[in-house]
Protein backbone atom coordinates (compact mmCIF):
# COMPACT_ATOMS: atom_id res chain seq x y z
CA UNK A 1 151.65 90.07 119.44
CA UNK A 2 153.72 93.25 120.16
CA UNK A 3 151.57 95.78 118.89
CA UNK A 4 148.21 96.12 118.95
CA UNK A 5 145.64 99.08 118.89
CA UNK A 6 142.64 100.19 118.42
CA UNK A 7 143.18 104.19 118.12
CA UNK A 8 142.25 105.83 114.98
CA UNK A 9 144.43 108.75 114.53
CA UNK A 10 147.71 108.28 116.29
CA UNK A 11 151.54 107.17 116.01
CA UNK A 12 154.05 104.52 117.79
CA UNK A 13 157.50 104.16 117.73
CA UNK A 14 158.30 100.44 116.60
CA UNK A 15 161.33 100.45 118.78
CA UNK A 16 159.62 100.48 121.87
CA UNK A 17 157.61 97.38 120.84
CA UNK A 18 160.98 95.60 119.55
CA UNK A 19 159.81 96.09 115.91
CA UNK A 20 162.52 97.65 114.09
CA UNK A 21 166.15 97.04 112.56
CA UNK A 22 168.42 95.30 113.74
CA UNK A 23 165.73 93.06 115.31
CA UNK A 24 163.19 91.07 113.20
CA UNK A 25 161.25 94.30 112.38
CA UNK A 26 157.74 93.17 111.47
CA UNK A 27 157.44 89.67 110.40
CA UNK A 28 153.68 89.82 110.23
CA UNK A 29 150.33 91.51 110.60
CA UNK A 30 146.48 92.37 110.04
CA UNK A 31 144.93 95.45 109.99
CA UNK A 32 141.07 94.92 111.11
CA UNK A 33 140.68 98.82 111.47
CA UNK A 34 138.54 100.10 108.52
CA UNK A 35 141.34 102.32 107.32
CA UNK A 36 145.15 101.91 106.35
CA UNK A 37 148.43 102.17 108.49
CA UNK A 38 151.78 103.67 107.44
CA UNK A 39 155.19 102.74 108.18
CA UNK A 40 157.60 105.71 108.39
CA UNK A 41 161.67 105.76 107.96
CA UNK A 42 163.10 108.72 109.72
CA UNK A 43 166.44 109.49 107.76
CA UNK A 44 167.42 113.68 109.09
CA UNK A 45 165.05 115.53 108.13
CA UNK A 46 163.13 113.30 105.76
CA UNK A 47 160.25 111.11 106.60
CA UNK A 48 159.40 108.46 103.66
CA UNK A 49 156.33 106.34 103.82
CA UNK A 50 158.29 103.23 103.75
CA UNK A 51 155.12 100.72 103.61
CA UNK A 52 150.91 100.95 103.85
CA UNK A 53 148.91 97.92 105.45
CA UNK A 54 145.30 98.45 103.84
CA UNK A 55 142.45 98.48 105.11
CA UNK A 56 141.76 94.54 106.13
CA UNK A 57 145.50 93.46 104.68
CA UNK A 58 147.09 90.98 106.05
CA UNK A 59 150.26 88.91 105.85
CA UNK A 60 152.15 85.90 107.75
CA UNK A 61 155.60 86.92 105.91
CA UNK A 62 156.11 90.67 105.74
CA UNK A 63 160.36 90.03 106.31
CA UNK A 64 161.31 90.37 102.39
CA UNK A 65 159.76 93.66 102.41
CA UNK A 66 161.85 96.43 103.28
CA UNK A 67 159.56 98.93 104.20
CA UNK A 68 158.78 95.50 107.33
CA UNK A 69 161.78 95.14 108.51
CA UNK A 70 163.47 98.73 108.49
CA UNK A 71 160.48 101.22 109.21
CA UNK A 72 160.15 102.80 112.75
CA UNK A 73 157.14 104.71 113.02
CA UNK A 74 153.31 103.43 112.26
CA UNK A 75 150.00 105.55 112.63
CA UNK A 76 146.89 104.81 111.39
CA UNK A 77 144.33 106.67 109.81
CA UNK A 78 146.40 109.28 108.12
CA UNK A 79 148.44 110.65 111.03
CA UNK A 80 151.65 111.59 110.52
CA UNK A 81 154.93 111.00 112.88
CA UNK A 82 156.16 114.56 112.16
CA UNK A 83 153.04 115.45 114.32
CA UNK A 84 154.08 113.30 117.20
CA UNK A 85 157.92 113.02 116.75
CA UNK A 86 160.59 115.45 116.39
């Protein structure tokens, strides 16, 4: 496992755990907090949601998704990366 948290409102940068492109990115999870995550892109300026893990989701095979394998921020319970990142 290379991530794994328990905080509620905070952010990580997936390249620091070895999670982002051109390595595997995120080949799978599970989200056990009671509220979703959210993968960020960082293109510029711009910061798209590139993928949500709900509440209790789960998945052995997240590598055809491209949100997975090309996002580089996550934070869970509604933060956002623009608050911890610039």
């Amino acid at each position: 496992m290379a991530l794994e948290t328990t905080r509620t409102f905070d952010c990580w940068e997936l390249i620091e755990y070895g999670l982002t492109y051109p390595w595997n990115g995120i080949s799978s999870y599970v989200n056990n907090l009671p509220f979703k995550a959210t993968l960020w892109e960082r293109s510029g300026s711009l910061w798209p949601e590139a993928a949500t893990i709900r509440s209790g989701g789960s998945s052995s095979n997240s590598t055809t998704h491209y949100g997975f394998t090309h996002s580089e921020y996550v934070c869970t319970g509604g933060a956002d990366p623009r608050d911890f990142f610039s």
